[in-house]
Protein backbone atom coordinates (compact mmCIF):
# COMPACT_ATOMS: atom_id res chain seq x y z
CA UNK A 1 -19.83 -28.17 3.45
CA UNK A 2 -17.78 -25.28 2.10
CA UNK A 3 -14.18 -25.20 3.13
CA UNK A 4 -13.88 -22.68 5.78
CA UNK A 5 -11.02 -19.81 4.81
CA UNK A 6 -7.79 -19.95 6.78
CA UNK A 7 -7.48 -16.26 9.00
CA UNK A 8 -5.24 -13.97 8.07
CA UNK A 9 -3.77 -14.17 11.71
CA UNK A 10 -3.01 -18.06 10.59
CA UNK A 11 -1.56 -17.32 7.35
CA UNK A 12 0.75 -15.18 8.81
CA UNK A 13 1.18 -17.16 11.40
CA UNK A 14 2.91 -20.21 9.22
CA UNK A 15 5.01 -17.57 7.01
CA UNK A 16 6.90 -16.91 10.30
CA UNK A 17 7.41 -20.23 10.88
CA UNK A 18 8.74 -20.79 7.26
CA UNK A 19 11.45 -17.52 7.94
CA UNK A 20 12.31 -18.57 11.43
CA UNK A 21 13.27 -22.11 9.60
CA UNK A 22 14.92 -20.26 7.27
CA UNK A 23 17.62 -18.50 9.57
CA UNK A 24 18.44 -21.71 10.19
CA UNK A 25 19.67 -22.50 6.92
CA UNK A 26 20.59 -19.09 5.13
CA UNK A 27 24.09 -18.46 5.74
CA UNK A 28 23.92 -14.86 8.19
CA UNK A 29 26.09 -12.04 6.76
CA UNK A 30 26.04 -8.22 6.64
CA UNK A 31 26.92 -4.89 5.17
CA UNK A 32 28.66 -2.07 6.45
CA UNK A 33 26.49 0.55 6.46
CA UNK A 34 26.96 4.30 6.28
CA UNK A 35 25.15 7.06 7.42
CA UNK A 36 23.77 10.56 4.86
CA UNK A 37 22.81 12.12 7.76
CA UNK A 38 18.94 10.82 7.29
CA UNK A 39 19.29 7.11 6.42
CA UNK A 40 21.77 4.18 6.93
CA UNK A 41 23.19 3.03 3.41
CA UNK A 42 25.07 0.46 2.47
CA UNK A 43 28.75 0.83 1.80
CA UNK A 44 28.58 -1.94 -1.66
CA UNK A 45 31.11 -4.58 -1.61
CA UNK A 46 31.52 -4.29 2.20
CA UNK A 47 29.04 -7.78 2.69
CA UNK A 48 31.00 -10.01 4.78
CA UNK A 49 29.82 -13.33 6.56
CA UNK A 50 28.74 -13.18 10.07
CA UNK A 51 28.26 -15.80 13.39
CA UNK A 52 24.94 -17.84 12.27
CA UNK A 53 22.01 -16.11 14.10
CA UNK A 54 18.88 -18.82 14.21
CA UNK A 55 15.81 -17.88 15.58
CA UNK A 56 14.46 -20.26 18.45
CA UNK A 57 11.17 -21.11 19.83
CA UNK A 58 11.43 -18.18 21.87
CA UNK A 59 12.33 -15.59 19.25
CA UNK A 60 9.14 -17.07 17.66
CA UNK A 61 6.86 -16.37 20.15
CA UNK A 62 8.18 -13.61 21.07
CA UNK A 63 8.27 -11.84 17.67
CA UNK A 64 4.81 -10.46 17.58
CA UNK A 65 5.32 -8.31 20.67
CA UNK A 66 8.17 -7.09 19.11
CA UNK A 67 6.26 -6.22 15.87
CA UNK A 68 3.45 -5.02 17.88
CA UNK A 69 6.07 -2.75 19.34
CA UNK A 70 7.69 -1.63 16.07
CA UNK A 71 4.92 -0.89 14.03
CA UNK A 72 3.19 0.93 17.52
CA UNK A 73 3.04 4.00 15.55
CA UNK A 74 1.03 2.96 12.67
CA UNK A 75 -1.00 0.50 14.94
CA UNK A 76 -1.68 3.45 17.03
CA UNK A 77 -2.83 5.76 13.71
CA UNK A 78 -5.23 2.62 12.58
CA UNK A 79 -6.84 2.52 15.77
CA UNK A 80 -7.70 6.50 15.86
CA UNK A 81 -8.19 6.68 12.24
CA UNK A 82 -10.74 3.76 13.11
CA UNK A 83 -12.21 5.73 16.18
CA UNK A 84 -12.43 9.07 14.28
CA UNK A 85 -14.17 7.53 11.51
CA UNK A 86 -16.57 6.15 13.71
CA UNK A 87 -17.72 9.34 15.01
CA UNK A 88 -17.55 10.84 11.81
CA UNK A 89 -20.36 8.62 10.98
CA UNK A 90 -22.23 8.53 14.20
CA UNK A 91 -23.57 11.86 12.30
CA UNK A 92 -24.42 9.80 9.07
CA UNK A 93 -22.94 12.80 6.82
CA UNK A 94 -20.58 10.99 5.02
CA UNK A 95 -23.56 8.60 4.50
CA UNK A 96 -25.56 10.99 3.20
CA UNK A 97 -23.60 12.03 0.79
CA UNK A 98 -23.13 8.67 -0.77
CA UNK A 99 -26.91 8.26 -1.11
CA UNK A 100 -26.74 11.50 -3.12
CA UNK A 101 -24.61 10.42 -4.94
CA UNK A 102 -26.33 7.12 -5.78
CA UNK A 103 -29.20 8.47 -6.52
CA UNK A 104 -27.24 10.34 -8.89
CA UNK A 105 -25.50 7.80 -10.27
CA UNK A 106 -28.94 5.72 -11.12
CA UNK A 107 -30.45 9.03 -12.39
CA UNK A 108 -27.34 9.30 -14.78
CA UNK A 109 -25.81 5.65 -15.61
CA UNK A 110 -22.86 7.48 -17.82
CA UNK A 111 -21.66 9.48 -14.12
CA UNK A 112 -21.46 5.65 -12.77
CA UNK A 113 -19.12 4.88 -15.69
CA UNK A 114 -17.29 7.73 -15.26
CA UNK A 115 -16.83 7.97 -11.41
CA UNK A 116 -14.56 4.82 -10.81
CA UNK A 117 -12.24 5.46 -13.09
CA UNK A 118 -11.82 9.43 -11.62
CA UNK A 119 -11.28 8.12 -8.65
CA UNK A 120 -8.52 5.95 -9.49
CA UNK A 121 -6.70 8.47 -11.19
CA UNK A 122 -7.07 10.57 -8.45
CA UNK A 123 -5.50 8.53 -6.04
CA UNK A 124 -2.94 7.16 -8.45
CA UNK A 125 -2.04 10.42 -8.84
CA UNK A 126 -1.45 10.89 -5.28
CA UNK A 127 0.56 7.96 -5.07
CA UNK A 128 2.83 8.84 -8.02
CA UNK A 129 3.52 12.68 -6.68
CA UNK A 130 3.78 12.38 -2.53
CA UNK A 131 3.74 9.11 -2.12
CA UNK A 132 0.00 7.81 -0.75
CA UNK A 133 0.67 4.72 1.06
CA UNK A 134 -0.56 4.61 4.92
CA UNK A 135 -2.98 7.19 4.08
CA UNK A 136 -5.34 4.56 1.89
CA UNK A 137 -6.44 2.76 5.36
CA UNK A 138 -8.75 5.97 5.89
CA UNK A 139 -10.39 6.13 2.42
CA UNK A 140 -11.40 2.24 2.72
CA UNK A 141 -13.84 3.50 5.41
CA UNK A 142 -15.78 5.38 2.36
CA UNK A 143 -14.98 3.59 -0.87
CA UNK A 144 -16.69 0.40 0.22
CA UNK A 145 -19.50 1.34 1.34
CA UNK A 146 -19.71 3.49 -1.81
CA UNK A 147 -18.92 0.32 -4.26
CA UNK A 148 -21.67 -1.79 -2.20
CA UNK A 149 -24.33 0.90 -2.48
CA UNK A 150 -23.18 0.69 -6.32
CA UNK A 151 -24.17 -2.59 -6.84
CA UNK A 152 -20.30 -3.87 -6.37
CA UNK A 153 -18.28 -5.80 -3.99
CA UNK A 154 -15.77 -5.05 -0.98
CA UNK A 155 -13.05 -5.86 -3.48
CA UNK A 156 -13.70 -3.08 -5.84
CA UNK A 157 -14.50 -0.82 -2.51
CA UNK A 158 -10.39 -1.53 -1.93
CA UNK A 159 -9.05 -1.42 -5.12
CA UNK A 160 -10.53 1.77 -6.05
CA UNK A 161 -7.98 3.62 -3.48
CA UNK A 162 -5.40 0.68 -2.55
CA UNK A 163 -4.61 -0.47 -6.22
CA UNK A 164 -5.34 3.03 -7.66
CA UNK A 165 -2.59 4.51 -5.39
CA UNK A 166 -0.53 1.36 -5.55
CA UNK A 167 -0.13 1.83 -9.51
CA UNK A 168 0.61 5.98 -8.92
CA UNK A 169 3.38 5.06 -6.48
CA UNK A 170 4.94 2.42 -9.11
CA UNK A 171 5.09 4.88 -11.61
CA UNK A 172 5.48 7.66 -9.59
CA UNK A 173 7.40 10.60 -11.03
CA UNK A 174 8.05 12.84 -8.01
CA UNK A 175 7.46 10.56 -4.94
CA UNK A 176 10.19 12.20 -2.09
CA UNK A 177 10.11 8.83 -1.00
CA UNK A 178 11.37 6.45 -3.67
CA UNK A 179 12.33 8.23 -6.71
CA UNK A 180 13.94 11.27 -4.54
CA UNK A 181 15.32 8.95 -2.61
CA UNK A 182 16.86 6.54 -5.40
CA UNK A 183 17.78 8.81 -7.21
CA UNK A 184 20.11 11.00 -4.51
CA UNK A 185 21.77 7.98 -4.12
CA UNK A 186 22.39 7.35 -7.28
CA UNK A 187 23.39 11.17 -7.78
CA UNK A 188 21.22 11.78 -10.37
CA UNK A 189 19.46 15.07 -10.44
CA UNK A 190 16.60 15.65 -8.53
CA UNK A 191 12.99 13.71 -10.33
CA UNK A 192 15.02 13.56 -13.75
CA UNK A 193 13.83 11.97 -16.49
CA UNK A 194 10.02 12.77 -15.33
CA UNK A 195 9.03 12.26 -19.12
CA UNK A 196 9.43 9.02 -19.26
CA UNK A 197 8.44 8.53 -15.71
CA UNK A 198 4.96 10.22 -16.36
CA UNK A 199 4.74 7.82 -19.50
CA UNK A 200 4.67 4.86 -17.21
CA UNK A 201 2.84 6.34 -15.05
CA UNK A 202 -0.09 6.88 -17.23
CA UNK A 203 0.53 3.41 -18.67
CA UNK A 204 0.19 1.38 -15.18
CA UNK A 205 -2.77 3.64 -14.29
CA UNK A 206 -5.04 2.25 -17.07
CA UNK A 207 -4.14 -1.33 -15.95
CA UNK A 208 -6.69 -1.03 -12.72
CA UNK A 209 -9.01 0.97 -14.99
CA UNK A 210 -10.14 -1.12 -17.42
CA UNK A 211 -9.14 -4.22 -15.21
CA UNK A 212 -11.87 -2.86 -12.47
CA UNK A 213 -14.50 -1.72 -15.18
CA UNK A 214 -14.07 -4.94 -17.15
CA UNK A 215 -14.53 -6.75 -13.49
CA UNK A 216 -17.59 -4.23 -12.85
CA UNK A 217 -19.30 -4.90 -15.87
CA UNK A 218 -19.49 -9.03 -15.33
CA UNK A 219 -20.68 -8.09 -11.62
CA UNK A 220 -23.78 -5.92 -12.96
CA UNK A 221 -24.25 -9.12 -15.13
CA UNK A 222 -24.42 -11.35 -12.38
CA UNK A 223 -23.27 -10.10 -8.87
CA UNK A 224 -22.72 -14.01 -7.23
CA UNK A 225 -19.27 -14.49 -9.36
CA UNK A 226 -17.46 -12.12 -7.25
CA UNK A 227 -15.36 -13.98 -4.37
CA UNK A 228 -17.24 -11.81 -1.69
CA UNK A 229 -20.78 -11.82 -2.32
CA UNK A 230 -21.97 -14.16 0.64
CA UNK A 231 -19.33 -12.35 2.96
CA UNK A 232 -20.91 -8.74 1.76
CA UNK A 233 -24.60 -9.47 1.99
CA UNK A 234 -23.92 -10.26 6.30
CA UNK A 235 -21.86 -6.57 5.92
CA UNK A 236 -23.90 -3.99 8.51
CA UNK A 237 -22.39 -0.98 6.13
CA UNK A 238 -25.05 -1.24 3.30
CA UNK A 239 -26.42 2.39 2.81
CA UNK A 240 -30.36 1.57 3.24
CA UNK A 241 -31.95 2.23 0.28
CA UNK A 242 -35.37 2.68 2.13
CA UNK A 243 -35.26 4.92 4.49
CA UNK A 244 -33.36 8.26 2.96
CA UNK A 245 -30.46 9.82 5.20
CA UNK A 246 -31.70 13.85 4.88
CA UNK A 247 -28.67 15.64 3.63
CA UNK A 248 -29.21 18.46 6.89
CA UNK A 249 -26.89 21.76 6.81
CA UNK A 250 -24.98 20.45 10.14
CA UNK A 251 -24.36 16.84 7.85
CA UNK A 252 -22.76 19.16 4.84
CA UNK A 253 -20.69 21.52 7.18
CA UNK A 254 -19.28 18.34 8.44
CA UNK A 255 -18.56 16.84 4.92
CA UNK A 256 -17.06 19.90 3.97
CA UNK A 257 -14.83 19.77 7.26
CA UNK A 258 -14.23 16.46 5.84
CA UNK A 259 -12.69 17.55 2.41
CA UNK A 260 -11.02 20.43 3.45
CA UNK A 261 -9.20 17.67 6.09
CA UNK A 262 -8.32 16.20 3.23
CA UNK A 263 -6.78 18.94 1.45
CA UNK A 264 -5.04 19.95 4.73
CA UNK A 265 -3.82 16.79 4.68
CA UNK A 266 -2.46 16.45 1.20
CA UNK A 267 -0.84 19.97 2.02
CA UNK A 268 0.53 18.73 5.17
CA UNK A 269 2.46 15.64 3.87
CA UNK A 270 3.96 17.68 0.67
CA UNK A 271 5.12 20.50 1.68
CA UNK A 272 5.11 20.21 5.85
CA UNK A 273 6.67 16.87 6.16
CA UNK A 274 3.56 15.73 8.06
CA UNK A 275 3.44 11.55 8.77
CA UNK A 276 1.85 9.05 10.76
CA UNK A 277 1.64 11.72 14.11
CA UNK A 278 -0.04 14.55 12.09
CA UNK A 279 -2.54 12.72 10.06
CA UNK A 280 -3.64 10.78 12.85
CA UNK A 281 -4.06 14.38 15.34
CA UNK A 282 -5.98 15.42 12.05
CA UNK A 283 -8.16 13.29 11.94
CA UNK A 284 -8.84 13.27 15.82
CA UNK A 285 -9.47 16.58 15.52
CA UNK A 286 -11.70 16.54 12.72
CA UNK A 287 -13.90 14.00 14.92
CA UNK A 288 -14.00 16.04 18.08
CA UNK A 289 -15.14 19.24 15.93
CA UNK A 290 -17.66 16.91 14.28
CA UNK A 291 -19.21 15.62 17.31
CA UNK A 292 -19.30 19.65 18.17
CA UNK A 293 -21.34 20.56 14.82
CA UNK A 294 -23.63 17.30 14.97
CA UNK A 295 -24.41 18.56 19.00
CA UNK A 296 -23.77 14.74 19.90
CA UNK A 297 -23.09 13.83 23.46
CA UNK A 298 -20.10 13.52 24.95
CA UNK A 299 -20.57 9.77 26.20
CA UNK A 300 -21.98 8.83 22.71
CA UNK A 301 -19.21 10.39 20.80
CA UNK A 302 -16.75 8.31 22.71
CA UNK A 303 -18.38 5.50 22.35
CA UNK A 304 -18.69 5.59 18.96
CA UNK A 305 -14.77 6.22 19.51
CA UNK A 306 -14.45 2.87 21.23
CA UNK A 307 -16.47 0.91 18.72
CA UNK A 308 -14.48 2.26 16.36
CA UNK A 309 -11.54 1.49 17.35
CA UNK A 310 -12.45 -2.18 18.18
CA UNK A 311 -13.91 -2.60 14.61
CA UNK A 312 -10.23 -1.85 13.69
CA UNK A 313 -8.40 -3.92 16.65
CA UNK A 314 -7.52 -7.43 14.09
CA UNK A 315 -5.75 -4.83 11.40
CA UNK A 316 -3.79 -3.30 14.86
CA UNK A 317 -2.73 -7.49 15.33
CA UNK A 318 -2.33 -8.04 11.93
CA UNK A 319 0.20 -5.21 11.15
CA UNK A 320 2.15 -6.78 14.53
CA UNK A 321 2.27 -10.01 12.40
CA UNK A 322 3.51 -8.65 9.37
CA UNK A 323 6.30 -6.67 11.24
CA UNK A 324 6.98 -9.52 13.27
CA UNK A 325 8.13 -11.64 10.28
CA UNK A 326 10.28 -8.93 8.80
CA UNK A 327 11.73 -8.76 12.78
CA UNK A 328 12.50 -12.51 12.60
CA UNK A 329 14.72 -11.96 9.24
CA UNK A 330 17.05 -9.37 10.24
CA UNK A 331 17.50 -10.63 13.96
CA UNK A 332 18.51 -13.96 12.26
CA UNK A 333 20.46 -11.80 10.23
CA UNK A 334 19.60 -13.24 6.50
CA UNK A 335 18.40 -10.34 5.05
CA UNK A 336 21.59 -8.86 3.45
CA UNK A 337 22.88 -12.33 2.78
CA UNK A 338 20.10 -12.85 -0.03
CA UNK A 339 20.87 -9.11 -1.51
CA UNK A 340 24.47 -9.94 -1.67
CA UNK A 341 24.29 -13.35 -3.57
CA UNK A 342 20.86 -12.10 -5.75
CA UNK A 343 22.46 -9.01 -6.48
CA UNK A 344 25.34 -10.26 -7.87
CA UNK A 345 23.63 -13.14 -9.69
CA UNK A 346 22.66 -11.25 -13.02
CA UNK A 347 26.50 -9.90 -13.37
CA UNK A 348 27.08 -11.61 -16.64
CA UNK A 349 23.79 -11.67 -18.20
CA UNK A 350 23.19 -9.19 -21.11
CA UNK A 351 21.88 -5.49 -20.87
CA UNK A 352 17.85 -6.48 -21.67
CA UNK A 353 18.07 -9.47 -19.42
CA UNK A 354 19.79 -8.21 -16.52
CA UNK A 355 17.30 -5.46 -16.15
CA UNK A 356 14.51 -7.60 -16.20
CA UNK A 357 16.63 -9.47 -12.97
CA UNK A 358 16.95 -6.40 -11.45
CA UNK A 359 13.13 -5.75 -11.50
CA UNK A 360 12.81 -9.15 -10.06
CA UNK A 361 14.89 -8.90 -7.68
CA UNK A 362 13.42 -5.91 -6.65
CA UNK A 363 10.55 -7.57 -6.22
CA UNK A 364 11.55 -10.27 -4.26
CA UNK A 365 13.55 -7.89 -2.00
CA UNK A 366 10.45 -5.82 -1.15
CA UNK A 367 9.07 -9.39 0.77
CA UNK A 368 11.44 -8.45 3.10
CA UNK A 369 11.74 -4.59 3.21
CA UNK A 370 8.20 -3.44 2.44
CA UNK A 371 9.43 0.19 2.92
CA UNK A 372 9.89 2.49 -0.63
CA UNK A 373 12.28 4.52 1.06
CA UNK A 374 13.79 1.63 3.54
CA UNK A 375 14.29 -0.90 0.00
CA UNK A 376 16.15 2.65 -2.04
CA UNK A 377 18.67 2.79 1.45
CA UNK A 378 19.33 -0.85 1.08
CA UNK A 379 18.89 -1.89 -2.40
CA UNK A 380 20.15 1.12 -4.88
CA UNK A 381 23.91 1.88 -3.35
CA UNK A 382 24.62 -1.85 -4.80
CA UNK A 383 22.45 -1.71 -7.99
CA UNK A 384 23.31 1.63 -8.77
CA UNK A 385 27.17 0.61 -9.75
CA UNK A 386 26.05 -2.62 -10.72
CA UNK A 387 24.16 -1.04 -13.59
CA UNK A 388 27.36 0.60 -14.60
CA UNK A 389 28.81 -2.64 -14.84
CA UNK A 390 26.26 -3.73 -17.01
CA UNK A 391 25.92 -1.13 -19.05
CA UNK A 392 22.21 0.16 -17.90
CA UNK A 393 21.89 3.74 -16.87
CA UNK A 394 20.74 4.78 -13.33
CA UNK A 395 17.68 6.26 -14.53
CA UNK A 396 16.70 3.02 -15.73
CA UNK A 397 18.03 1.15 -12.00
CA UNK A 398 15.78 3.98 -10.22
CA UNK A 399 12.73 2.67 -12.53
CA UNK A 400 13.64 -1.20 -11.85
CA UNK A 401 13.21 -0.30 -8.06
CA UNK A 402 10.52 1.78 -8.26
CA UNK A 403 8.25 -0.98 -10.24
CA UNK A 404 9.82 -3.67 -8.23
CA UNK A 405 8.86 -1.80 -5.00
CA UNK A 406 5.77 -0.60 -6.00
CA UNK A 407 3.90 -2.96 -7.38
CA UNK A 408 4.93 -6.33 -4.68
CA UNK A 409 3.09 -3.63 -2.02
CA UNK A 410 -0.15 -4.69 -3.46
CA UNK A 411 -0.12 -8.35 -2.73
CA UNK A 412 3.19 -8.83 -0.20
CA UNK A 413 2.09 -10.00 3.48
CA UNK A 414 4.87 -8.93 4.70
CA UNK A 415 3.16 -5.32 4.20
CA UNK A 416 1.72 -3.67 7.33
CA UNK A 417 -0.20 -1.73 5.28
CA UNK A 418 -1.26 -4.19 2.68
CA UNK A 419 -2.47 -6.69 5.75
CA UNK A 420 -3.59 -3.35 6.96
CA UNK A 421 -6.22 -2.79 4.50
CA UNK A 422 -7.30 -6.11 4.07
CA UNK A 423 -8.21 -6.51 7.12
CA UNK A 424 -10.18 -3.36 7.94
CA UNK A 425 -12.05 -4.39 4.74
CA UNK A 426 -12.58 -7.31 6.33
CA UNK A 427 -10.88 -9.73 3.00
CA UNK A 428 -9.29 -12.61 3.46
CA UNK A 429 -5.71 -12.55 1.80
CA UNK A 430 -6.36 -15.73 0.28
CA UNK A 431 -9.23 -14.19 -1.77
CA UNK A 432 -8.00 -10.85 -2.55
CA UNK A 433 -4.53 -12.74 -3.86
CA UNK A 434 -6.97 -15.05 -5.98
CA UNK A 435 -8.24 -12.03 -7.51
CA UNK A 436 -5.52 -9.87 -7.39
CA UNK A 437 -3.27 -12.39 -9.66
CA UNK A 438 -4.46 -11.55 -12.94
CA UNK A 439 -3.82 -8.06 -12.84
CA UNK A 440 -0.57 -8.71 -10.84
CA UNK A 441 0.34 -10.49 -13.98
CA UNK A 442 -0.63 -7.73 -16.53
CA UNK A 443 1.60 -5.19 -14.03
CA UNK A 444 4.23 -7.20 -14.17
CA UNK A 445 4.31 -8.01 -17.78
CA UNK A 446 3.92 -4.44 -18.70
CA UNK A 447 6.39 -3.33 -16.04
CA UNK A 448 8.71 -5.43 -17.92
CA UNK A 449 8.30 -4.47 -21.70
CA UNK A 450 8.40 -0.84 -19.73
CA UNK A 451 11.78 -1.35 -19.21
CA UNK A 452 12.87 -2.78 -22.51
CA UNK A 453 13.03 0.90 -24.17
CA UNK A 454 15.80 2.73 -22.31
CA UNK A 455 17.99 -0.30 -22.52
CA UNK A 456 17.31 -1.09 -26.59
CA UNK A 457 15.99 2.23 -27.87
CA UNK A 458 17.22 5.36 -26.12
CA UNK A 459 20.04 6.85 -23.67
CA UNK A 460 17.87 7.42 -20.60
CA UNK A 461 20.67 9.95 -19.12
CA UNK A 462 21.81 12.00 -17.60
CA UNK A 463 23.89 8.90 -16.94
């Protein structure tokens, strides 16, 4: 009898228990923190120890209200996202268009080949330049049912968009959000040093590439090794290969609504400062106007709505986890207490090692603060004079972060959005970590020789 796979609900579940046992025992403490008018920073050196703050039974049980609470806003976008979608498909159009492009596909194996790895860059692109993070949720919706009607699994479907954008934001060279960010508090100009930022960039990109084609080529081989296959064949989002989806003038005007939503919406977030709010309205409106063109009924369209949105309810609970554990920490007040001492801790090792510390600790941090721009306010007003200290330039700090930041978000539970995805894919975390670890090793490996150069090699200035 196979073992059944814990939920992600219970996985999460015991992590909170481990971090409510855990302001038990870490010493509480705190930073001053000062405001820059948009974000609370912290004042370095100000840490100072504080009255012990454990977390009881009913802080524990009360914790995923809270999170449900604090992460409403992105719960809330899931959940319409979800809706939206499911009208949006009630028409079949996006549908449609993947059988085209199937058929396409077998027509021409060399487009297959080609496609995947286009994609990736595409959305690895949009993580490096404004930041693609949230947004990934609504492309999981189309890139697995794409990779299943390819003859792949639900992982790839993920990947393709989560990991793709995941490695763009790591290496990102004009993200507002972490590098514009970082680097204004470490007064460095504006996305300086982009050269060696695009470098990286380009670098971490090919790791999902030929990691996901290498992966693809073993499935085409023999489709049973991948860790979904039984959980895929019971999916209900198989395009039917039997009976054709006609490709109808009221299916493409709706597809081409669809793309130029998503250009709106790549407008929107770099140069209107749209978020959570405006995407979401997008995409509501995109579905109402859909419903319009496809002449569906009212009562249908919303209850496509409603199905929708339930499909999507357990990634709505699971983000309220994930916050709630990050709500447990800083109630009990730990969280600065482990910057301060694992800050500090690689003081006196030399230049090329103490870089690699700060990219681990980066990394660890981000378990708690699984927020680019949240980590920068918190993390880079200590490491930025710590690295003059030990003689490693800002610029190279700012890269430390970014990789440490960037690249935990693909595996961290911790992660609304991580937990997020997972879970409106419907993977286990147990099985996407599984097969997520060899390439997490590769990233991290190559994040780390990454690094080596503008300690031993080069003056990565301005300072």
């Amino acid at each position: 009898m196979a073992k059944k796979i814990p939920h992600t609900l219970i996985i999460l579940t015991v992590i909170l228990i481990v971090f409510t046992g855990l302001t038990w025992i870490v010493p509480a403490g705190e930073f001053e923190r000062m405001s820059d008018g948009s974000r609370d920073i912290v004042v370095p050196g100000s840490y100072k120890v504080t009255e012990q703050s454990p977390q009881g039974f009913f802080d524990f049980f009360t914790s995923p209200i809270k999170g449900f609470i604090s992460a409403g806003q992105i719960i809330a976008f899931v959940l319409i996202v979800g809706g939206a979608f499911s009208v949006i498909n009630r028409s079949d159009a996006i549908n449609a268009a993947l059988q085209s492009l199937v058929r396409l596909c077998r027509k021409k194996p060399a487009f297959k080949k080609v496609i995947i790895p286009a994609l990736i860059i595409l959305f690895s692109l949009a993580g490096a330049t404004f930041g693609m993070s949230e947004e990934v949720i609504v492309f999981v919706l189309i890139t697995i049912p794409l990779s299943l009607a390819l003859g792949y699994d639900s992982l790839v479907g993920i990947a393709i968009p989560f990991v793709g954008a995941g490695a763009g934001f790591a290496g990102a060279f004009s993200n507002p959000f972490t590098v514009g960010i970082a680097q204004g508090i470490a007064e460095l100009p504006p996305f300086s040093g982009s050269g060696y930022r695009i470098l990286c960039w380009g670098i971490l990109t090919l790791v999902p590439i030929i990691f996901i084609m290498l992966y693809i080529r073993k499935l085409e081989k023999d489709p049973s090794i991948s860790p979904m296959y039984e959980m895929d064949q019971k999916r209900d989002n198989h395009l039917d290969e039997v009976d054709e989806i006609k490709f109808t003038m009221s299916r493409k005007i709706i597809l081409a609504l669809f793309f130029g939503a998503i250009a709106l919406l790549i407008y929107g977030v770099s140069n209107l400062g749209w978020y959570i709010n405006e995407i979401a309205g997008l995409f509501f409106a995109l579905a109402v106007v859909s419903a319009i063109v496809y002449r569906m009924a009212p009562n249908d369209a919303a209850e496509s709505f409603v199905d929708g949105a339930k499909d999507i309810l357990v990634a709505g609970l699971v983000i309220a986890f994930s916050k709630a554990i990050l709500i447990i920490a800083q109630d009990g007040k730990i969280l600065d207490t482990i910057l301060n001492s694992i800050a500090y801790s690689v003081e006196d090792l030399p230049s090329y090692i103490s870089v690699q510390a700060m990219f681990l600790v980066q990394s660890f941090l981000n378990l708690f603060v699984p927020s680019g721009s949240g980590q920068a306010a918190l993390t880079m007003p200590i490491m930025s004079p710590l690295s003059d200290l030990l003689g490693i330039s800002r610029q190279t700090a700012v890269l430390a972060f970014q990789f440490g930041d960037g690249l935990t978000n693909l595996i961290i539970p911790t992660s609304g959005v991580t937990m997020g995805v997972l879970a409106m894919g419907q993977v286990p975390y147990n099985k996407w970590m599984k097969w997520m670890l060899p390439m997490m090793i590769i990233f991290f490996l190559i994040a780390m020789l990454l690094l080596i150069p503008p300690v031993m090699f080069f003056d990565w200035g301005p300072f």
